[in-house]
PDB file of N, CA and C in Angstrom:
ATOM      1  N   UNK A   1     211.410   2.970  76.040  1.00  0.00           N
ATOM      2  CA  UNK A   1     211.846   1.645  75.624  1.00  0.00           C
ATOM      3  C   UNK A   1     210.848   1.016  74.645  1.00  0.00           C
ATOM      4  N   UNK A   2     209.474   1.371  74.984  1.00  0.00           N
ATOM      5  CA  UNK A   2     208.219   0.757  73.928  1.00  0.00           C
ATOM      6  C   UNK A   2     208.685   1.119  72.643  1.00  0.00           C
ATOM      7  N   UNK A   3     209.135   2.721  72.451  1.00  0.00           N
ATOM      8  CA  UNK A   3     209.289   3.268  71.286  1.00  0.00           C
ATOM      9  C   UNK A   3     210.256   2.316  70.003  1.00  0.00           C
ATOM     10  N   UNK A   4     211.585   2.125  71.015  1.00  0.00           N
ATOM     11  CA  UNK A   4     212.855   1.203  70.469  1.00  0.00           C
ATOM     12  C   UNK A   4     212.196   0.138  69.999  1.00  0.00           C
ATOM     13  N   UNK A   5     211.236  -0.536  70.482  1.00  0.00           N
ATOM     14  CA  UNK A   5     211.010  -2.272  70.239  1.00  0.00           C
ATOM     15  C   UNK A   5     210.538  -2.169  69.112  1.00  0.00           C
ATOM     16  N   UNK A   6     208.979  -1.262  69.185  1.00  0.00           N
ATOM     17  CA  UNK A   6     208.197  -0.496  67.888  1.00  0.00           C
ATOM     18  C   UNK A   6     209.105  -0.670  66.560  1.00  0.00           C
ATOM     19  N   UNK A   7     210.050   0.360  66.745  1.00  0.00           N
ATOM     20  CA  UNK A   7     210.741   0.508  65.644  1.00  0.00           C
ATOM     21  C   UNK A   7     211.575  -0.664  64.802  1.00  0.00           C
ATOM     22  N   UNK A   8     212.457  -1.286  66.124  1.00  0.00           N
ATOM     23  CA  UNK A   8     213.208  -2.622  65.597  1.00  0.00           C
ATOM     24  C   UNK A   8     212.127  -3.820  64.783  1.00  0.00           C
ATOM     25  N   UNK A   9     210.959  -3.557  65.422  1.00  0.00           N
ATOM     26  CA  UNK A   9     210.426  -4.609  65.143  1.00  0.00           C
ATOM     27  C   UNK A   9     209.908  -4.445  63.488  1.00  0.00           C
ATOM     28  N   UNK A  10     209.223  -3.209  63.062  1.00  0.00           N
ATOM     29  CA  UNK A  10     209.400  -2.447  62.002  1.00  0.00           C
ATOM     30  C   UNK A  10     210.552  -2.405  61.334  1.00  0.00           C
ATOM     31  N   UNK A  11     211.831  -2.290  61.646  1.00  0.00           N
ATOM     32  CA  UNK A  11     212.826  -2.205  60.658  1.00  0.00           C
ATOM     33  C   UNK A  11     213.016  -3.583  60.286  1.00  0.00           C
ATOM     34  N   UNK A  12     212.875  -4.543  61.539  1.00  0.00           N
ATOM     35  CA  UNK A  12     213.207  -6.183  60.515  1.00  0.00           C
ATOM     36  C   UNK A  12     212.102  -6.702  60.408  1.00  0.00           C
ATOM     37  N   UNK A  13     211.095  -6.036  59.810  1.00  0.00           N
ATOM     38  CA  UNK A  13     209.222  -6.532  59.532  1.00  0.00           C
ATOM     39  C   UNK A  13     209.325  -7.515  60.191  1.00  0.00           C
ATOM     40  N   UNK A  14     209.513  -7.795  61.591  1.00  0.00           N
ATOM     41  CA  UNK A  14     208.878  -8.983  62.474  1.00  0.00           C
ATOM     42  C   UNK A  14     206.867  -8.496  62.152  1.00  0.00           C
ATOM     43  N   UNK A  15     206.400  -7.427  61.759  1.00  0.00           N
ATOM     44  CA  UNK A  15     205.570  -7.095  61.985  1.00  0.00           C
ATOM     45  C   UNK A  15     204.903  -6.320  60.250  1.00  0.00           C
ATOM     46  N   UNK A  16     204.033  -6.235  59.966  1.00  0.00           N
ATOM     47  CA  UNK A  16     203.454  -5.392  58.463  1.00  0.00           C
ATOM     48  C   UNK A  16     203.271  -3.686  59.565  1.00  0.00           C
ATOM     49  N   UNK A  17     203.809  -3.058  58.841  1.00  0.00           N
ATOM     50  CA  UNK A  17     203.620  -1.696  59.180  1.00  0.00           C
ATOM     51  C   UNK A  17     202.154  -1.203  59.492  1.00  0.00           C
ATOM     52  N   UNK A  18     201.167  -1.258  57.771  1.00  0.00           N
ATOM     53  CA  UNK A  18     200.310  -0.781  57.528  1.00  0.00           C
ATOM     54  C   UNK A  18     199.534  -1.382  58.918  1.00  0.00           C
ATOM     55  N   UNK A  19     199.663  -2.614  59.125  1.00  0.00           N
ATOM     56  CA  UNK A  19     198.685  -3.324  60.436  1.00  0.00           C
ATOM     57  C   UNK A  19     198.650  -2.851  61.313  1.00  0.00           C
ATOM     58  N   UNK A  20     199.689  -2.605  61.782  1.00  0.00           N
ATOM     59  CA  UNK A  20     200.751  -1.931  62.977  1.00  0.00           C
ATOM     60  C   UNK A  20     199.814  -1.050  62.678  1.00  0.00           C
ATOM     61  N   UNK A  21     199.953   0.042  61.991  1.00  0.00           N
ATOM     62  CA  UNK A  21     199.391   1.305  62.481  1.00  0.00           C
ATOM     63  C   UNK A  21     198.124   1.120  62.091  1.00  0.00           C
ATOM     64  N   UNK A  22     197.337   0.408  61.608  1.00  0.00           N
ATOM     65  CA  UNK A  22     195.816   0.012  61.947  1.00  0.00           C
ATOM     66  C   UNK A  22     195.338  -0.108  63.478  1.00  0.00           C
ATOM     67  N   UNK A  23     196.146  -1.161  63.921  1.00  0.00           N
ATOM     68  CA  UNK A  23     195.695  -1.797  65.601  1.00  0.00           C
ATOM     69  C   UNK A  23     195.959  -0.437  65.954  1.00  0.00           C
ATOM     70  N   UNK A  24     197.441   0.202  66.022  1.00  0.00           N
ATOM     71  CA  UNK A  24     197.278   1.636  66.707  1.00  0.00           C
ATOM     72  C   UNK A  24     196.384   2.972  66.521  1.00  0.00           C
ATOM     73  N   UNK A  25     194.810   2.744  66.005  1.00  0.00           N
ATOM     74  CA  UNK A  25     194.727   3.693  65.363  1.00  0.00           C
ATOM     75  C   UNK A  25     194.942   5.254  64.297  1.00  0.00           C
ATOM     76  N   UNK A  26     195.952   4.174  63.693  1.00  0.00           N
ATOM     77  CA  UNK A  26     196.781   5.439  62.456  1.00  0.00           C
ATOM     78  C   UNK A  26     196.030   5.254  61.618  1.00  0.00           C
ATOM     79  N   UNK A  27     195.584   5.799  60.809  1.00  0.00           N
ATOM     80  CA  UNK A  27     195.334   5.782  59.177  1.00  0.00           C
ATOM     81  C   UNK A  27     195.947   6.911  58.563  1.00  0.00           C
ATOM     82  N   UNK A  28     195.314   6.859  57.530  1.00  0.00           N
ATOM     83  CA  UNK A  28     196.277   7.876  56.075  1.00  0.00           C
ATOM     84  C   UNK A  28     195.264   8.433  55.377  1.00  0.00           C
ATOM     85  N   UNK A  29     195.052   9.595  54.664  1.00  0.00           N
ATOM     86  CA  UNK A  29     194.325   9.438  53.479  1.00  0.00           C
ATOM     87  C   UNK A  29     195.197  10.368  52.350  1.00  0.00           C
ATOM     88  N   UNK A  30     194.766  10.791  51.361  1.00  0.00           N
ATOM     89  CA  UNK A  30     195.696  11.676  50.538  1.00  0.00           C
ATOM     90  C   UNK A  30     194.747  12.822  49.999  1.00  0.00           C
ATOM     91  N   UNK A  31     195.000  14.315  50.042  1.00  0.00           N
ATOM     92  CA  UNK A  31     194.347  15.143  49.583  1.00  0.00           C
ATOM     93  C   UNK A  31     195.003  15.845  48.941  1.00  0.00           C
ATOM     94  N   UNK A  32     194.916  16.959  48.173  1.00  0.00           N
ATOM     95  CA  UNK A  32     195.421  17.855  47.808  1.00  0.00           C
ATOM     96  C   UNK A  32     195.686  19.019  48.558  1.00  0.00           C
ATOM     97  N   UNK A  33     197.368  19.450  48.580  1.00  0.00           N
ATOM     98  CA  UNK A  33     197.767  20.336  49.425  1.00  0.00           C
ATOM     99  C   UNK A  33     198.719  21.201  48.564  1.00  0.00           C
ATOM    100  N   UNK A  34     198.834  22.076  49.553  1.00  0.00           N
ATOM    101  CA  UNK A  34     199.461  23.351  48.961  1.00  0.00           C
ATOM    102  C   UNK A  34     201.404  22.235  48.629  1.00  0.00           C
ATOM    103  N   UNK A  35     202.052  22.955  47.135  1.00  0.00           N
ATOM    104  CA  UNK A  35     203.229  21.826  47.014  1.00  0.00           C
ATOM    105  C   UNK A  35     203.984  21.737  48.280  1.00  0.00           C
ATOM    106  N   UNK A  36     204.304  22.932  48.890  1.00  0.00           N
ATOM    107  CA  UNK A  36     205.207  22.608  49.820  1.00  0.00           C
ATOM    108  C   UNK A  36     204.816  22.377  51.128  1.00  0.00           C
ATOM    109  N   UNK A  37     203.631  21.497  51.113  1.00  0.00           N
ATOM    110  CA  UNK A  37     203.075  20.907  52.045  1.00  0.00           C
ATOM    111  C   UNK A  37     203.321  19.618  51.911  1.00  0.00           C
ATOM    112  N   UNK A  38     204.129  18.377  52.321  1.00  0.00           N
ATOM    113  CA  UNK A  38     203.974  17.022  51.889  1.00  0.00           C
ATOM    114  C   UNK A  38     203.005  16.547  52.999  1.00  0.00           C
ATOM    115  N   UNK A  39     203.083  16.717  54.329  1.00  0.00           N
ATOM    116  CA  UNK A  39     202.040  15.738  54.987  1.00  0.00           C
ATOM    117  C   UNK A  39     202.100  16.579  56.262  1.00  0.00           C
ATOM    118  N   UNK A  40     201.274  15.821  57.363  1.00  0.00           N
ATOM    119  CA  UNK A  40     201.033  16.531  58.310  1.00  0.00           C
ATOM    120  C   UNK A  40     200.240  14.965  59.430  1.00  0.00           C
ATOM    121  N   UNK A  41     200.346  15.300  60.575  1.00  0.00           N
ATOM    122  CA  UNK A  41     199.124  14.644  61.619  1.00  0.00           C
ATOM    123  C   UNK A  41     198.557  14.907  62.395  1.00  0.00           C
ATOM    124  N   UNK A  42     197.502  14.456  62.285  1.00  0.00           N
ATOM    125  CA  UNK A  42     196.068  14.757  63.376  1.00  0.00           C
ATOM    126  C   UNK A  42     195.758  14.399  63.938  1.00  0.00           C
ATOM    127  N   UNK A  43     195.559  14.731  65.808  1.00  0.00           N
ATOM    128  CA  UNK A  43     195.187  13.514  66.320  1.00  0.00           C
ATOM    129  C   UNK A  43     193.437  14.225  66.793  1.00  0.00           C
ATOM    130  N   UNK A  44     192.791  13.205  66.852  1.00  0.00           N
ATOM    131  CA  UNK A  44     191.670  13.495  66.289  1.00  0.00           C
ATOM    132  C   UNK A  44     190.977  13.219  68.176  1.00  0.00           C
ATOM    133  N   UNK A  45     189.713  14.099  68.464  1.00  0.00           N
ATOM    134  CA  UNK A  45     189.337  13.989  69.771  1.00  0.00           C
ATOM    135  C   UNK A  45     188.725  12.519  70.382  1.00  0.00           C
ATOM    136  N   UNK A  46     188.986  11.462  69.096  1.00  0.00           N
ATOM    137  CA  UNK A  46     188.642  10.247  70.026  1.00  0.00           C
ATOM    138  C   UNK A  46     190.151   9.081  69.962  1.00  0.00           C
ATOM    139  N   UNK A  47     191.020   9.805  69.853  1.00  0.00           N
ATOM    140  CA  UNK A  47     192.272   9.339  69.998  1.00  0.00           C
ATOM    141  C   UNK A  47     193.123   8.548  68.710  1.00  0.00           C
ATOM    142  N   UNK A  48     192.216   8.724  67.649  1.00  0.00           N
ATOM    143  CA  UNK A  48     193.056   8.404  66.219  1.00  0.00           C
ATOM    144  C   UNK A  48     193.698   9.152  65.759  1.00  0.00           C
ATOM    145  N   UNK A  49     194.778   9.195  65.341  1.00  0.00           N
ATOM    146  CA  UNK A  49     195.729   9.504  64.084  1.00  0.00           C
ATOM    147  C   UNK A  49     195.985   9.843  62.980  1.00  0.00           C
ATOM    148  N   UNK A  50     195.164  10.484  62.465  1.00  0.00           N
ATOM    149  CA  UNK A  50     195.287  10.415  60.821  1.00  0.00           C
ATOM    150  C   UNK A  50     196.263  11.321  60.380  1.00  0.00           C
ATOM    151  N   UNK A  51     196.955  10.481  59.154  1.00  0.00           N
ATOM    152  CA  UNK A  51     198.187  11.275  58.779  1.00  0.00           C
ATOM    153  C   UNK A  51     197.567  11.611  56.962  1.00  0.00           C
ATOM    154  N   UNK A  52     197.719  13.026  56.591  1.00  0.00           N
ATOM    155  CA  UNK A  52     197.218  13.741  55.358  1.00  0.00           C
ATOM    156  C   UNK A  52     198.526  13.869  54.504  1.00  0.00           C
ATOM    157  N   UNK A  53     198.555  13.207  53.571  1.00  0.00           N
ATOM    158  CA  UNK A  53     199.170  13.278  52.914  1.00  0.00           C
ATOM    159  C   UNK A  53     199.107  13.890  51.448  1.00  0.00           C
ATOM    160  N   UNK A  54     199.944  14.587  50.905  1.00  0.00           N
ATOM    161  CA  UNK A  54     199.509  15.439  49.753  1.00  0.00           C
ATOM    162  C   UNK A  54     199.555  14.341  48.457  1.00  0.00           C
ATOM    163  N   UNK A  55     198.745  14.240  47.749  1.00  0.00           N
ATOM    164  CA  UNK A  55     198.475  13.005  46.714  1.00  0.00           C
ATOM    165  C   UNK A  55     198.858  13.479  45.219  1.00  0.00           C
ATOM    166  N   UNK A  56     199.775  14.765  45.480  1.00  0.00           N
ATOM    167  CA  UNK A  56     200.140  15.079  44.105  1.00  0.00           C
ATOM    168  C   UNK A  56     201.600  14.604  44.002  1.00  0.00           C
ATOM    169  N   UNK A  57     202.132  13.939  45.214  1.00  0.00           N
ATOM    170  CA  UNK A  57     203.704  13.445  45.345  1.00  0.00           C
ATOM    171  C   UNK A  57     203.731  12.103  44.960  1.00  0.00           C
ATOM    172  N   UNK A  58     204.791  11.813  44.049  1.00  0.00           N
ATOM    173  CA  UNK A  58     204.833  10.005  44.070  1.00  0.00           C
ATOM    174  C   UNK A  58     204.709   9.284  45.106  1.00  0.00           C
ATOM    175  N   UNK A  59     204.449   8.348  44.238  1.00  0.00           N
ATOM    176  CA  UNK A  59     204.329   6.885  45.195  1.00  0.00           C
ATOM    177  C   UNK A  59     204.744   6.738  46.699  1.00  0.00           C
ATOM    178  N   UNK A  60     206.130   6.725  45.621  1.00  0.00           N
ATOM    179  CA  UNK A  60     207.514   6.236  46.826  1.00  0.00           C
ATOM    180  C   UNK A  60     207.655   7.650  48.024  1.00  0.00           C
ATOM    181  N   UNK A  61     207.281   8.645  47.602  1.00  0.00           N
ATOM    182  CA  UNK A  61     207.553   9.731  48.612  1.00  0.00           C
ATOM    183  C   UNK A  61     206.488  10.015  49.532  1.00  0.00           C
ATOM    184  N   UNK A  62     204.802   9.767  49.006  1.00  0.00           N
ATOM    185  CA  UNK A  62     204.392   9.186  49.990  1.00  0.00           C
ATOM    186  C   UNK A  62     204.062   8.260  51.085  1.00  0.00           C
ATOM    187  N   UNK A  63     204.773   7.143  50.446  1.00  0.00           N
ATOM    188  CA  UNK A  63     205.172   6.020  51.460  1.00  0.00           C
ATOM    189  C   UNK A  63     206.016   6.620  52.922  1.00  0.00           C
ATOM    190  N   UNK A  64     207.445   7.589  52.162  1.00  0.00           N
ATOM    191  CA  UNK A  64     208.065   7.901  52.850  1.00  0.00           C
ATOM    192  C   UNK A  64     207.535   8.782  54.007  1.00  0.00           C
ATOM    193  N   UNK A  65     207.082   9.820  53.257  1.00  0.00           N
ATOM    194  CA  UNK A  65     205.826  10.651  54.171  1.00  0.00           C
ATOM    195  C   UNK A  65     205.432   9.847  55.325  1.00  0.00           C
ATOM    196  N   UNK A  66     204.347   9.084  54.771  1.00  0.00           N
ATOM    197  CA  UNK A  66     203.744   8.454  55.943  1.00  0.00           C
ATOM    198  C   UNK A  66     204.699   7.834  57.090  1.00  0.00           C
ATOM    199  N   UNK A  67     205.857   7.165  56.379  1.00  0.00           N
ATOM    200  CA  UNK A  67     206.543   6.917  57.717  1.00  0.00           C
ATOM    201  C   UNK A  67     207.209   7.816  58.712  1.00  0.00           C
ATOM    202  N   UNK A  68     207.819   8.888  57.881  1.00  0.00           N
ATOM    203  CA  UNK A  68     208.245  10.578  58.540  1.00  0.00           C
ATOM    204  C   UNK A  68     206.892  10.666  59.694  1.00  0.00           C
ATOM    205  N   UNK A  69     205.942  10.888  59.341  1.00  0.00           N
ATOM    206  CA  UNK A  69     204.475  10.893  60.183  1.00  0.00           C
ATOM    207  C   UNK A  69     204.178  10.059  61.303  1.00  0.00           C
ATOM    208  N   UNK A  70     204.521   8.503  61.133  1.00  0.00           N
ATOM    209  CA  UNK A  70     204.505   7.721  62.040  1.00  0.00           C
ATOM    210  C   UNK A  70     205.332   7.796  63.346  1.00  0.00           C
ATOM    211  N   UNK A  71     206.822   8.138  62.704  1.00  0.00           N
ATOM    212  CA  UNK A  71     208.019   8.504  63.540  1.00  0.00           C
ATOM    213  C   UNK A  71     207.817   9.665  64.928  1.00  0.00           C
ATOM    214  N   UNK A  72     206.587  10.811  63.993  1.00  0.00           N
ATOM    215  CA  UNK A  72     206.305  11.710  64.647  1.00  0.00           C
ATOM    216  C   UNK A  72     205.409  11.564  65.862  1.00  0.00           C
ATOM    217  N   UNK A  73     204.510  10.112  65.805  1.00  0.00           N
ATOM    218  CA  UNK A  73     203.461   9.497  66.310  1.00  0.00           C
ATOM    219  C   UNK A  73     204.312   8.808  67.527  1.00  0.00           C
ATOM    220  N   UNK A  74     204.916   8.182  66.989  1.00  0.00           N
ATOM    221  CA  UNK A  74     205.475   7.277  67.963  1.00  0.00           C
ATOM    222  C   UNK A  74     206.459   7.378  69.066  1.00  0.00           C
ATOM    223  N   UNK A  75     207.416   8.409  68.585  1.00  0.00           N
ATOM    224  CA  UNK A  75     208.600   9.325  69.380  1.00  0.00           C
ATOM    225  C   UNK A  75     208.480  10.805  69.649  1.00  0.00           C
ATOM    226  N   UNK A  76     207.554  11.337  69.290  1.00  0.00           N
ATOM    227  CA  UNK A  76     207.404  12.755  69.128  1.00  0.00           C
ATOM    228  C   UNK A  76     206.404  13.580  70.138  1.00  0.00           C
ATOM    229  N   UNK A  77     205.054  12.982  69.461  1.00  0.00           N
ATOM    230  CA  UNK A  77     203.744  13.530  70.047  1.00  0.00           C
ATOM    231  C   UNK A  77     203.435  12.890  71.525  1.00  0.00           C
ATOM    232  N   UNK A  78     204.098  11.655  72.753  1.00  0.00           N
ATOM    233  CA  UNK A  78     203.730  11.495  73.173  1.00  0.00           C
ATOM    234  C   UNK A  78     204.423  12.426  74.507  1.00  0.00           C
ATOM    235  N   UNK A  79     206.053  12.875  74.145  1.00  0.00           N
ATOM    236  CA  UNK A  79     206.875  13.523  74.658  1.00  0.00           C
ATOM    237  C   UNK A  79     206.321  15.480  75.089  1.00  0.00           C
ATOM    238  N   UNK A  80     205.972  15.594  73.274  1.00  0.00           N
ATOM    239  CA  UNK A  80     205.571  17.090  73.006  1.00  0.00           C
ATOM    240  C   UNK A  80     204.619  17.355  73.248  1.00  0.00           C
ATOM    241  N   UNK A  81     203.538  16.945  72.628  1.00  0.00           N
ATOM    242  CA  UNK A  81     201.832  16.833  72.126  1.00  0.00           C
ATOM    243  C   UNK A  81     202.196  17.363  71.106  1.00  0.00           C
ATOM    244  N   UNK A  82     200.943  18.163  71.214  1.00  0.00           N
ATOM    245  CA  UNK A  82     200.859  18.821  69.466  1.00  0.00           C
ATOM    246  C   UNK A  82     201.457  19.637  69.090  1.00  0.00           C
ATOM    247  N   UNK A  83     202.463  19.668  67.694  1.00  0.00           N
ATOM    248  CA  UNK A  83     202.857  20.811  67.449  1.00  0.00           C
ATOM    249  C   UNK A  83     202.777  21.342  65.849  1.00  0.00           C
ATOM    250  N   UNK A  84     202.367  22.581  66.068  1.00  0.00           N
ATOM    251  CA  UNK A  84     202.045  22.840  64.794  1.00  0.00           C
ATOM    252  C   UNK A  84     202.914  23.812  64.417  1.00  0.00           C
ATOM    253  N   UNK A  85     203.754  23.726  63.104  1.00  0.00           N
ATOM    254  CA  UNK A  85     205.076  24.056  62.957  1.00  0.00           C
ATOM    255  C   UNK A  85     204.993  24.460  61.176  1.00  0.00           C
ATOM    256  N   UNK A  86     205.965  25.854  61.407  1.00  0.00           N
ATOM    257  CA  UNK A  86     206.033  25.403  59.757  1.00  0.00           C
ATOM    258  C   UNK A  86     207.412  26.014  59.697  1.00  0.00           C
ATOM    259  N   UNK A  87     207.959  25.294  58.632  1.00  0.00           N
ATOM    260  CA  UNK A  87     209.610  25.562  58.498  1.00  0.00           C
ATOM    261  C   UNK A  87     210.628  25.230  59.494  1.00  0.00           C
ATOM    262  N   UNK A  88     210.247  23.909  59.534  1.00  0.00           N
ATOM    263  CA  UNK A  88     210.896  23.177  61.110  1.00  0.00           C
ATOM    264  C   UNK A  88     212.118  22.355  60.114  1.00  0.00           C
ATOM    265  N   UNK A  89     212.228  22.392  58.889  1.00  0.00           N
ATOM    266  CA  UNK A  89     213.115  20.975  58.820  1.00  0.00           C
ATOM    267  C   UNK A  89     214.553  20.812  59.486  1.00  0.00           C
ATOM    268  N   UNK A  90     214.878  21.983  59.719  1.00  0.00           N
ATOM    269  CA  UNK A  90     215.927  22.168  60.374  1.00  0.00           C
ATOM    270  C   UNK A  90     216.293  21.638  61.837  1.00  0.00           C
ATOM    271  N   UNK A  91     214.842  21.260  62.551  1.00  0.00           N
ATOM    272  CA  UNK A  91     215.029  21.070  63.993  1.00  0.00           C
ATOM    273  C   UNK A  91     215.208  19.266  63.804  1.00  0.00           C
ATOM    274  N   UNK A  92     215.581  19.217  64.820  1.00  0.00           N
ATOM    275  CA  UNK A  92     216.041  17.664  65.401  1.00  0.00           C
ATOM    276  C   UNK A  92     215.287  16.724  65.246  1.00  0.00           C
ATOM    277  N   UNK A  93     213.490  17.319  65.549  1.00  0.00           N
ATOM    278  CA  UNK A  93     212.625  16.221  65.313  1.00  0.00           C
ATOM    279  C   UNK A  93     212.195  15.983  64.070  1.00  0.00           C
ATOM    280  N   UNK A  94     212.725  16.779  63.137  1.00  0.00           N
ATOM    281  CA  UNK A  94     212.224  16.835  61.902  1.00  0.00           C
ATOM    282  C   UNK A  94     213.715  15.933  61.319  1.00  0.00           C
ATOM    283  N   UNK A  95     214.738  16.373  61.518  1.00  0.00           N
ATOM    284  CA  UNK A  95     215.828  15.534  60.875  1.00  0.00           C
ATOM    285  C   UNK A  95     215.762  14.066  61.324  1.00  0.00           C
ATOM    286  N   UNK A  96     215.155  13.514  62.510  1.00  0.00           N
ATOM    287  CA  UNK A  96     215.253  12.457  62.814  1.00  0.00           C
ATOM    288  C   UNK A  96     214.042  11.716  62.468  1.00  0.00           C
ATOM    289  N   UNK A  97     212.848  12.191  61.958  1.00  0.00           N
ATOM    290  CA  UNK A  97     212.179  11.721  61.009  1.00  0.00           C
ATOM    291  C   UNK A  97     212.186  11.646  60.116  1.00  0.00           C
ATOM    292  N   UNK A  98     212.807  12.182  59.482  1.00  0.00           N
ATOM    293  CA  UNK A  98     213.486  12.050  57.757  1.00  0.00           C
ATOM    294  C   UNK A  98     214.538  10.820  57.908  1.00  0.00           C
ATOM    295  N   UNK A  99     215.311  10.505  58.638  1.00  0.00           N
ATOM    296  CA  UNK A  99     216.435   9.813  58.748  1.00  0.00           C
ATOM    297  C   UNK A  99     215.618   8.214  59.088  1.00  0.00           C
ATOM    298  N   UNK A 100     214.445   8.186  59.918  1.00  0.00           N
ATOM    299  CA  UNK A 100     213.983   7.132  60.357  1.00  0.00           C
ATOM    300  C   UNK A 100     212.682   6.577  59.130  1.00  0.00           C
ATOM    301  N   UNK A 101     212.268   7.705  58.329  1.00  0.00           N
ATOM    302  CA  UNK A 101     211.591   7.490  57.314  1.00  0.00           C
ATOM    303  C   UNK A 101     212.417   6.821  55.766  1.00  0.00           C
ATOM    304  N   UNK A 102     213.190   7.570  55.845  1.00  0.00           N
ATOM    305  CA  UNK A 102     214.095   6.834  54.598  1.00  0.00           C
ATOM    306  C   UNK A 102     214.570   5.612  54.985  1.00  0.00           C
ATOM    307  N   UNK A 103     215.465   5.465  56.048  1.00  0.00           N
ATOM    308  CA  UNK A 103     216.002   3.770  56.554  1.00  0.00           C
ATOM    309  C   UNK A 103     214.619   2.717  56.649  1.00  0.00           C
ATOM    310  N   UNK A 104     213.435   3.041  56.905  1.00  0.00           N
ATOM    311  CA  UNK A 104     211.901   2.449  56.634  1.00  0.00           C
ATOM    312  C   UNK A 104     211.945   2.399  55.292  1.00  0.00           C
ATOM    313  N   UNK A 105     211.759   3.448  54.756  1.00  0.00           N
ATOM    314  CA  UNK A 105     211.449   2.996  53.123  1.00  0.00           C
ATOM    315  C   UNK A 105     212.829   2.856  52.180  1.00  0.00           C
ATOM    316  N   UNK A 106     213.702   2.359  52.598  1.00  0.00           N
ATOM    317  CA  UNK A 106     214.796   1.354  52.023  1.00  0.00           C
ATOM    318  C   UNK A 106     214.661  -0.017  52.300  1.00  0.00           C
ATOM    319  N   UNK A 107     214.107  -0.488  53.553  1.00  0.00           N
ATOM    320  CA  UNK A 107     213.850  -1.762  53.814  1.00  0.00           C
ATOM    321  C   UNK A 107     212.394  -2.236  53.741  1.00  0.00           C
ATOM    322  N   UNK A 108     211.801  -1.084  53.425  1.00  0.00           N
ATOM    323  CA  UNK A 108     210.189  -2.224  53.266  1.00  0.00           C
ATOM    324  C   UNK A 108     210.262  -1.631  51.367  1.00  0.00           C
ATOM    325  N   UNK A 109     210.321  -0.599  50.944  1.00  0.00           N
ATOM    326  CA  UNK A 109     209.407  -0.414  49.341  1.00  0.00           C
ATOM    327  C   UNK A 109     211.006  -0.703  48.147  1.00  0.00           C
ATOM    328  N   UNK A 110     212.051  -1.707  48.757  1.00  0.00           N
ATOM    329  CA  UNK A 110     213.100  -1.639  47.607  1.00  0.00           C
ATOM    330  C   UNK A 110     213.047  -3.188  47.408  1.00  0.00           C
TER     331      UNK A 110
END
């Protein structure tokens, strides 16, 4: 139920995202990655978040990224833990972060 509120509250910015995932220990940074790498997250051994994002992608698609990432943070990793995956887009948790990342970045970056 935490997850639902999270999100609503995010989709009608009762709340700034970037903050949001400050207080929650998320951050971001951008490196250079292999192309068909867009992003990835880490949760790090003192309980932060960092989400890597590849910095050779626009703007707008790393915005999106990061929220795909968050989605993964918030509904994903507390269910799964860690999973390290490659060529997942096909699975459920990956379509439903794409789906929850774009409806995010239609209502916060348009």
């Amino acid at each position: 139920m935490r997850d639902k509120k999270i999100r609503t509250a995010l989709q009608r910015t009762y709340i700034n995202y970037q903050e949001w995932a400050r207080e929650n220990n998320i951050f971001h940074t951008f490196l250079p990655l292999n192309p068909e790498v867009y992003g990835f997250v880490y949760l790090s051994s003192t309980q932060k978040y960092f989400v890597i994002i590849n910095d050779s992608l626009t703007s707008e698609l790393q915005k999106e990224v990061f929220l795909h990432e968050v989605e993964h943070i918030v509904c994903d990793m507390p269910n799964l833990g860690y999973i390290i995956g490659l060529d997942m887009q096909h699975c459920s948790i990956e379509k439903n972060a794409n789906r929850f990342a774009r409806l995010m970045a239609a209502n916060f970056f348009t």
